[in-house]
C-alpha atoms as a PDB file:
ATOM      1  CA  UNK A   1      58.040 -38.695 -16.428  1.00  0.00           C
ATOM      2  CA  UNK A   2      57.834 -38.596 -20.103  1.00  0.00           C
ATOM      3  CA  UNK A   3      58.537 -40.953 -22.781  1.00  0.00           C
ATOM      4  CA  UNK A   4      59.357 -41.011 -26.591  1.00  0.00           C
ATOM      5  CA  UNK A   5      57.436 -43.052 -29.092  1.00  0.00           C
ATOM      6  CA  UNK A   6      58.771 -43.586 -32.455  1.00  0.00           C
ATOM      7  CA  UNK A   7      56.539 -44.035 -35.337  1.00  0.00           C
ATOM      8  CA  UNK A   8      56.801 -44.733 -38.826  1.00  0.00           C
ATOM      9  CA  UNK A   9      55.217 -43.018 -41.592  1.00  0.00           C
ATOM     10  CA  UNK A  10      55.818 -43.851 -45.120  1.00  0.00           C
ATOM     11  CA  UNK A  11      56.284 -41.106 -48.160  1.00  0.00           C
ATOM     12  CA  UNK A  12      54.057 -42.870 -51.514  1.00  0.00           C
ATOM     13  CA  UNK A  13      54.356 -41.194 -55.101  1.00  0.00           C
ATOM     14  CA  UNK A  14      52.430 -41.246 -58.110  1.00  0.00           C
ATOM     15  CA  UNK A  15      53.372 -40.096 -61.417  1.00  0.00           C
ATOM     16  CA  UNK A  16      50.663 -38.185 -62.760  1.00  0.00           C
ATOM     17  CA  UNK A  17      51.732 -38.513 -66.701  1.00  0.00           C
ATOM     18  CA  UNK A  18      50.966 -42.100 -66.422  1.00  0.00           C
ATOM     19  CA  UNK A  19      48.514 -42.575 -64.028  1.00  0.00           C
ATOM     20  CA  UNK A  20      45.334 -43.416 -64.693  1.00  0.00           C
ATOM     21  CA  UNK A  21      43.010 -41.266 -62.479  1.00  0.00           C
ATOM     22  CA  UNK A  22      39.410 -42.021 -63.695  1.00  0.00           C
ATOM     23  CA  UNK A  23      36.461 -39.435 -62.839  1.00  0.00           C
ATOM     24  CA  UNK A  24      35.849 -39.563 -58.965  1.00  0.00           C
ATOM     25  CA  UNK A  25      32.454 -40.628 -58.139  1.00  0.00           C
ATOM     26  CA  UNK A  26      30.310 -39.630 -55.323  1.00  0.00           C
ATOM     27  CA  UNK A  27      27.000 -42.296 -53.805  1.00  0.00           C
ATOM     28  CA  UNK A  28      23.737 -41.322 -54.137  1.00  0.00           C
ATOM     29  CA  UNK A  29      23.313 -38.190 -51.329  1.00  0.00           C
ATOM     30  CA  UNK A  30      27.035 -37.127 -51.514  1.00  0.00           C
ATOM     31  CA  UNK A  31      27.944 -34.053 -52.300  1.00  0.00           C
ATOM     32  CA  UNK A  32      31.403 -31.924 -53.568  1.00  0.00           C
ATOM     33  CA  UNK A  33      32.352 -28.576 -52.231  1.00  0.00           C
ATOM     34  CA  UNK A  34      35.412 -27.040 -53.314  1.00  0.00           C
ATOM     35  CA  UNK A  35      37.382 -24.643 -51.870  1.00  0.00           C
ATOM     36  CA  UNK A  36      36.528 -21.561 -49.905  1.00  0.00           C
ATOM     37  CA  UNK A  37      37.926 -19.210 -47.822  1.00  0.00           C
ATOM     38  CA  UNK A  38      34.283 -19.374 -44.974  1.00  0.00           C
ATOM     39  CA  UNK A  39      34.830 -23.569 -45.136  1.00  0.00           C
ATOM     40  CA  UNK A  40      37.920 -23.363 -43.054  1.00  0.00           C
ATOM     41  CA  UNK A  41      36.201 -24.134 -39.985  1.00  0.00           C
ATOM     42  CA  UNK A  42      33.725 -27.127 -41.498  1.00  0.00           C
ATOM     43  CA  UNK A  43      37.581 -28.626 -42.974  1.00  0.00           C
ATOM     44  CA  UNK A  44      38.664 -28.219 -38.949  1.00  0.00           C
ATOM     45  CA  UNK A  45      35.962 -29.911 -37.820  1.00  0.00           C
ATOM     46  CA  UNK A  46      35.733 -32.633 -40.291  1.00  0.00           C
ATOM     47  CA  UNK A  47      39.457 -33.228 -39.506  1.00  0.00           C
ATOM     48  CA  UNK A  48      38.834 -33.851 -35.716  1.00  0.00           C
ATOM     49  CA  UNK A  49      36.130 -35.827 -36.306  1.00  0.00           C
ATOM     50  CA  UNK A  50      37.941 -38.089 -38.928  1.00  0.00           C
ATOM     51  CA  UNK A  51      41.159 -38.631 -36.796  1.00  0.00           C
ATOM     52  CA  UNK A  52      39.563 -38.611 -33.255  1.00  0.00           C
ATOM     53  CA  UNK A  53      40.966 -41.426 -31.897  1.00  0.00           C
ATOM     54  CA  UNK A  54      43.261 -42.933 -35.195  1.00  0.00           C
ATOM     55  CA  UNK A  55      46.511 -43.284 -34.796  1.00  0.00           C
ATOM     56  CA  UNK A  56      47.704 -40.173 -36.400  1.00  0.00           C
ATOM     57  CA  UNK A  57      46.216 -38.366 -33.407  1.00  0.00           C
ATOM     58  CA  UNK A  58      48.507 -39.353 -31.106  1.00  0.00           C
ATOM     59  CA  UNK A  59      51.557 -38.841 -33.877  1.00  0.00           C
ATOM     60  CA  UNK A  60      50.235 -35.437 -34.748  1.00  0.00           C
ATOM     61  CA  UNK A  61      49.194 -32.861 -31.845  1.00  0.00           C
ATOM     62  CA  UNK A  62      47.625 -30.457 -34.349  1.00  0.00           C
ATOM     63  CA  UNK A  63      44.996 -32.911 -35.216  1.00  0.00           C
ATOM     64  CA  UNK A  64      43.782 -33.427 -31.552  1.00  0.00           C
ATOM     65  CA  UNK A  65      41.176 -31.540 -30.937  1.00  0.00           C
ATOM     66  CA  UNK A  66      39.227 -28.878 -33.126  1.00  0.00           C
ATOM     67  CA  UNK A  67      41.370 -26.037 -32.249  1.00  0.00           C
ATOM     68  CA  UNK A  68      45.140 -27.495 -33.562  1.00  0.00           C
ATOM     69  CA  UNK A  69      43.298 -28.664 -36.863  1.00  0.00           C
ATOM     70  CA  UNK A  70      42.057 -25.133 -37.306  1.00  0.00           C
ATOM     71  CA  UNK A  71      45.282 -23.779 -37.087  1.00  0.00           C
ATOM     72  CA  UNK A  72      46.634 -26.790 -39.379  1.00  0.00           C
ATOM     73  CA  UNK A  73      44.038 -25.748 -41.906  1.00  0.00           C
ATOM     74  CA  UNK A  74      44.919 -22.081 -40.961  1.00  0.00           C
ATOM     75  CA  UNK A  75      48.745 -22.882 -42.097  1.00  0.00           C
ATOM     76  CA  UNK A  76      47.974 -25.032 -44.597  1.00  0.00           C
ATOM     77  CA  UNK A  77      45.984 -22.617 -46.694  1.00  0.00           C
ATOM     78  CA  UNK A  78      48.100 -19.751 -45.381  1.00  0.00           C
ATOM     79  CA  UNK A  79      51.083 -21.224 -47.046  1.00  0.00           C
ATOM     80  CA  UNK A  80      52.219 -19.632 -50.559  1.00  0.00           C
ATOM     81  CA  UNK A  81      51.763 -22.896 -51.735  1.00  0.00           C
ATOM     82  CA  UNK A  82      48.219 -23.863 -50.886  1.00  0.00           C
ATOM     83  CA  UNK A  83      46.528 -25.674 -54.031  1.00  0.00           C
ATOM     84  CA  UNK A  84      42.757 -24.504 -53.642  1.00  0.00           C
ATOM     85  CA  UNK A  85      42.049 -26.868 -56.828  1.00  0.00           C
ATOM     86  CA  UNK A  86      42.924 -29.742 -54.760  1.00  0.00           C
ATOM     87  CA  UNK A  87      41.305 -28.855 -51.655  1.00  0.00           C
ATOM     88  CA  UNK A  88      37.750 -30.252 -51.818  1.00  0.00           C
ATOM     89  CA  UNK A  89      35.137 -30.903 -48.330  1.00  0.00           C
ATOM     90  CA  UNK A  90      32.571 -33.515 -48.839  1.00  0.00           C
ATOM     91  CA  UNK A  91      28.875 -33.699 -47.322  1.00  0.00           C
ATOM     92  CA  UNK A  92      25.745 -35.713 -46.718  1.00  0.00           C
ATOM     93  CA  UNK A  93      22.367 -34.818 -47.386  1.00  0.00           C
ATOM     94  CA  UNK A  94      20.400 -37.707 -45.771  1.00  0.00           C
ATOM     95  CA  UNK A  95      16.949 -35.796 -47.238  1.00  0.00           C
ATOM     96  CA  UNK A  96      16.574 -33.385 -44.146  1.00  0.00           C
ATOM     97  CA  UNK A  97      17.913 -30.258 -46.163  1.00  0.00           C
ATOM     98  CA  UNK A  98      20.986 -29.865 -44.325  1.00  0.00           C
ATOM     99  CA  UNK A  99      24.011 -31.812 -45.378  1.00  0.00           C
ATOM    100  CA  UNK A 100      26.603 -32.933 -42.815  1.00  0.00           C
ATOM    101  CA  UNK A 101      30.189 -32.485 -43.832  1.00  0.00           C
ATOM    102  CA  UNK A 102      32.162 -35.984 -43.753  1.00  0.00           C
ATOM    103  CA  UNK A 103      35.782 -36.021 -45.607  1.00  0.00           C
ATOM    104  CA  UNK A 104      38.200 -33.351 -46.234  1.00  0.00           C
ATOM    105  CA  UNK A 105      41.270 -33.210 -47.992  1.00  0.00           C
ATOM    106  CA  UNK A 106      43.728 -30.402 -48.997  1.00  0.00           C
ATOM    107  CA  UNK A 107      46.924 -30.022 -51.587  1.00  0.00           C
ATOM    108  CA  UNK A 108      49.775 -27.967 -51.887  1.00  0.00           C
ATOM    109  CA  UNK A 109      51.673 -27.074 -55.050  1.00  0.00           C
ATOM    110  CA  UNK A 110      55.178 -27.359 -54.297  1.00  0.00           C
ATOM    111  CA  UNK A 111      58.654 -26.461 -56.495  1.00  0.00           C
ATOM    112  CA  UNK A 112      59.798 -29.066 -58.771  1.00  0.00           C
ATOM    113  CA  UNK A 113      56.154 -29.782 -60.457  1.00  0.00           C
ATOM    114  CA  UNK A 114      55.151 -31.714 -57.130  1.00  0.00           C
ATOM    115  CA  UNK A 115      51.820 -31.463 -55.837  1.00  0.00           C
ATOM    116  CA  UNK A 116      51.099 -32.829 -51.862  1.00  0.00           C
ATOM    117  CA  UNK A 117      48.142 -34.440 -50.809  1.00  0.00           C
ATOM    118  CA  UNK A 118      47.516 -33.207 -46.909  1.00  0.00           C
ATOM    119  CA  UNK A 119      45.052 -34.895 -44.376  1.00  0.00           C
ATOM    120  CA  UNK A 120      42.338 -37.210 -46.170  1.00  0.00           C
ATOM    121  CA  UNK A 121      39.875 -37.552 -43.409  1.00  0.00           C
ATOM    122  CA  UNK A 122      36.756 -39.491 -43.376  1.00  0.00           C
ATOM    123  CA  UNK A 123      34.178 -39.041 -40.358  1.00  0.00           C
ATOM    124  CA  UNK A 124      33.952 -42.953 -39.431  1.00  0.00           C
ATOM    125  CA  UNK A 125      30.107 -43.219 -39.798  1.00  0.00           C
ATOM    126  CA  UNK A 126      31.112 -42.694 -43.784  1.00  0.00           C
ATOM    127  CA  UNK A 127      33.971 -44.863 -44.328  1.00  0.00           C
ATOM    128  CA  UNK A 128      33.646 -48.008 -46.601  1.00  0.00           C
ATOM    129  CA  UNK A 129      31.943 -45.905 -49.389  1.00  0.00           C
ATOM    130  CA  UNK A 130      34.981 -45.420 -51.456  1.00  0.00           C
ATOM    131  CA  UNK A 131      34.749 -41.237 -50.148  1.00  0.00           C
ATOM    132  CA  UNK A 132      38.510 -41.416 -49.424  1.00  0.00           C
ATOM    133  CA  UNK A 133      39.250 -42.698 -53.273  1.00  0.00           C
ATOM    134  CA  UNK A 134      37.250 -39.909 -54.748  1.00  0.00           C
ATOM    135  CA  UNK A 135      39.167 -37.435 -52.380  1.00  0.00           C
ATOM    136  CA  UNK A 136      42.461 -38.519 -53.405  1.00  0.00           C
ATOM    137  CA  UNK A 137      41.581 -38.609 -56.917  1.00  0.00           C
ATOM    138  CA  UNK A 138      39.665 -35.361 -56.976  1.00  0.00           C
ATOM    139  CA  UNK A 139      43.098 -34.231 -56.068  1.00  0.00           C
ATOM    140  CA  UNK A 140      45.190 -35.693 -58.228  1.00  0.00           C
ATOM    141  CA  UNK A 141      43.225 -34.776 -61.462  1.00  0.00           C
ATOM    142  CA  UNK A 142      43.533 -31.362 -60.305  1.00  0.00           C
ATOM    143  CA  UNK A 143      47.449 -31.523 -59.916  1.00  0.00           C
ATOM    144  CA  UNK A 144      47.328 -33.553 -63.314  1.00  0.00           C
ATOM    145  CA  UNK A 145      45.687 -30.404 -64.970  1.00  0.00           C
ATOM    146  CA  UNK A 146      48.494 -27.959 -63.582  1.00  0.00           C
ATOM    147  CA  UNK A 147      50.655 -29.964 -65.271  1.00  0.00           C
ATOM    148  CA  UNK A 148      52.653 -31.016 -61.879  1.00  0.00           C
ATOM    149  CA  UNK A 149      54.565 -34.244 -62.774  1.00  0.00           C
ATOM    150  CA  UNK A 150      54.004 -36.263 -59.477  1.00  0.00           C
ATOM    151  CA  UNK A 151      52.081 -36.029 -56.309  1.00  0.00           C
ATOM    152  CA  UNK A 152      53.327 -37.628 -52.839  1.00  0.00           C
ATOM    153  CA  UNK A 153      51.250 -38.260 -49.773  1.00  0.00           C
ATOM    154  CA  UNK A 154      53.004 -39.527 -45.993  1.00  0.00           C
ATOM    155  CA  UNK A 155      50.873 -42.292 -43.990  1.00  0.00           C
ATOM    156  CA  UNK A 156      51.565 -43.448 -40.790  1.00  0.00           C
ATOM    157  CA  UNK A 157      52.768 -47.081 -41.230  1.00  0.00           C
ATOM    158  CA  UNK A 158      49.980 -48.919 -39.234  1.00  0.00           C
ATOM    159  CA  UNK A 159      47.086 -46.966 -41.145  1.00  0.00           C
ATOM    160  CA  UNK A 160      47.177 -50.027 -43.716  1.00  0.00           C
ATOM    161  CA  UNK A 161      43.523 -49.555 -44.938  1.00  0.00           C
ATOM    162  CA  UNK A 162      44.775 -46.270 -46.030  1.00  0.00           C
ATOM    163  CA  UNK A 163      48.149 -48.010 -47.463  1.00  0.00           C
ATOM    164  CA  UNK A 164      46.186 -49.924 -49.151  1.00  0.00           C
ATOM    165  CA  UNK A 165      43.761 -47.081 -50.961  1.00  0.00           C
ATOM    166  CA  UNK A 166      47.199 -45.188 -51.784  1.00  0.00           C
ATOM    167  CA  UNK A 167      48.560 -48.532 -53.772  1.00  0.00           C
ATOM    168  CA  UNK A 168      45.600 -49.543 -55.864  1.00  0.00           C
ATOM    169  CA  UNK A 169      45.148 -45.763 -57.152  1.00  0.00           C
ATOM    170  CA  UNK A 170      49.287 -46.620 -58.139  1.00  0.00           C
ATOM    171  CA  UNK A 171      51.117 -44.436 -54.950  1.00  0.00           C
ATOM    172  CA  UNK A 172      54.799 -46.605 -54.366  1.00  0.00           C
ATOM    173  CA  UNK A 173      56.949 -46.233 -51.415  1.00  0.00           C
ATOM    174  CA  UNK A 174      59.457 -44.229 -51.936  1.00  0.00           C
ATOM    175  CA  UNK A 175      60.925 -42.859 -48.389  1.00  0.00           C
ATOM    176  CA  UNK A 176      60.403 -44.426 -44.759  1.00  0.00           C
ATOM    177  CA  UNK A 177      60.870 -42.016 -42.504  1.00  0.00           C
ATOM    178  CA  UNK A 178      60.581 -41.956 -38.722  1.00  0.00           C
ATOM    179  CA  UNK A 179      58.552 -39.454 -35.937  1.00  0.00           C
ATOM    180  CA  UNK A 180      59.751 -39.655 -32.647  1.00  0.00           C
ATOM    181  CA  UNK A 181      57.126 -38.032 -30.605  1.00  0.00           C
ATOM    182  CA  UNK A 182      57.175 -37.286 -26.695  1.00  0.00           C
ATOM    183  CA  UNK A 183      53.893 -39.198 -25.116  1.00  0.00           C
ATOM    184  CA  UNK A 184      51.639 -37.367 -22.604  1.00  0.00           C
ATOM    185  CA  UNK A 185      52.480 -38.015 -18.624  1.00  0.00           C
ATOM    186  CA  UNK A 186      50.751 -40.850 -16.739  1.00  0.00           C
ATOM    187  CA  UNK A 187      48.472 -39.658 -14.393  1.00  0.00           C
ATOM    188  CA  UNK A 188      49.528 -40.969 -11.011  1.00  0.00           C
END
């Protein structure tokens, strides 16, 4: 027997004219990697390992295990309007010569002068660091210098860390929308 569970995810929007979207800033050891085409995998695996567990795992199939957020990234940046400018993957280099990958995010340029900020994802071990704000701006500044007018994001309702990051960088609620999704059979 199956069941439904509704949640609710909220649409935020930022002007971009009017925003102020100051230089993102990376700690000590943090490094930016933008866009390309042989990163699609490290942006999959970043993705499972950022929303293993989080709520939006159990809203979102795709991000579930490494091989739906391959094939998210796969349509994402498959789609004619995949922003590679706003599609950034950030690592670690603790010293030891090879980084490890830890927050991912991707945009898409849509009709209308609106850009769309996809899947910020921040392994846990790295949250707190203010990776998630650099992300987001990182993205915005790059929809800012295509000239899009406004950029809009969905969160799931309970994420409120994240509802919180989204405010103070000057996102508003502008939609509530719901996801009914079909929960996974009990194991009898």
């Amino acid at each position: 027997m199956t069941h439904t569970t509704t949640y609710q995810r909220l649409r935020m929007e930022i002007g971009l004219a009017e925003a102020r979207l100051p230089e993102p800033e990376l700690p000590e050891g943090y490094l930016w990697h933008p866009w390309h085409p042989a990163l699609l995998d490290r942006h999959a695996r970043v993705k499972r390992a950022s929303f293993a567990g989080e709520i939006d795992s159990r809203v979102f199939r795709s991000l579930r295990d490494f091989a739906g957020c391959r094939k998210l990234m796969r349509s994402i940046v498959d789609n004619e309007a995949f922003f590679p400018q706003a599609t950034w993957l950030i690592g670690f280099d603790a010293g030891r010569g090879r980084p490890r990958d830890c927050g991912t995010i991707q945009g898409l340029a849509l009709a209308g002068g609106l850009g769309s900020v996809q899947n910020v994802g921040i392994v846990p071990e790295h949250r707190g660091r203010g990776l998630g704000r650099a992300l987001v701006l990182k993205a915005l500044r790059a929809f800012r210098a295509a000239r899009l007018r406004a950029a809009y994001l969905e969160v799931t309702a309970d994420n409120h860390l994240a509802i919180d990051l989204y405010r103070s960088l000057g996102f508003r609620l502008v939609k509530t929308i719901y996801k009914s999704v079909e929960a996974e059979p009990l194991a009898v």
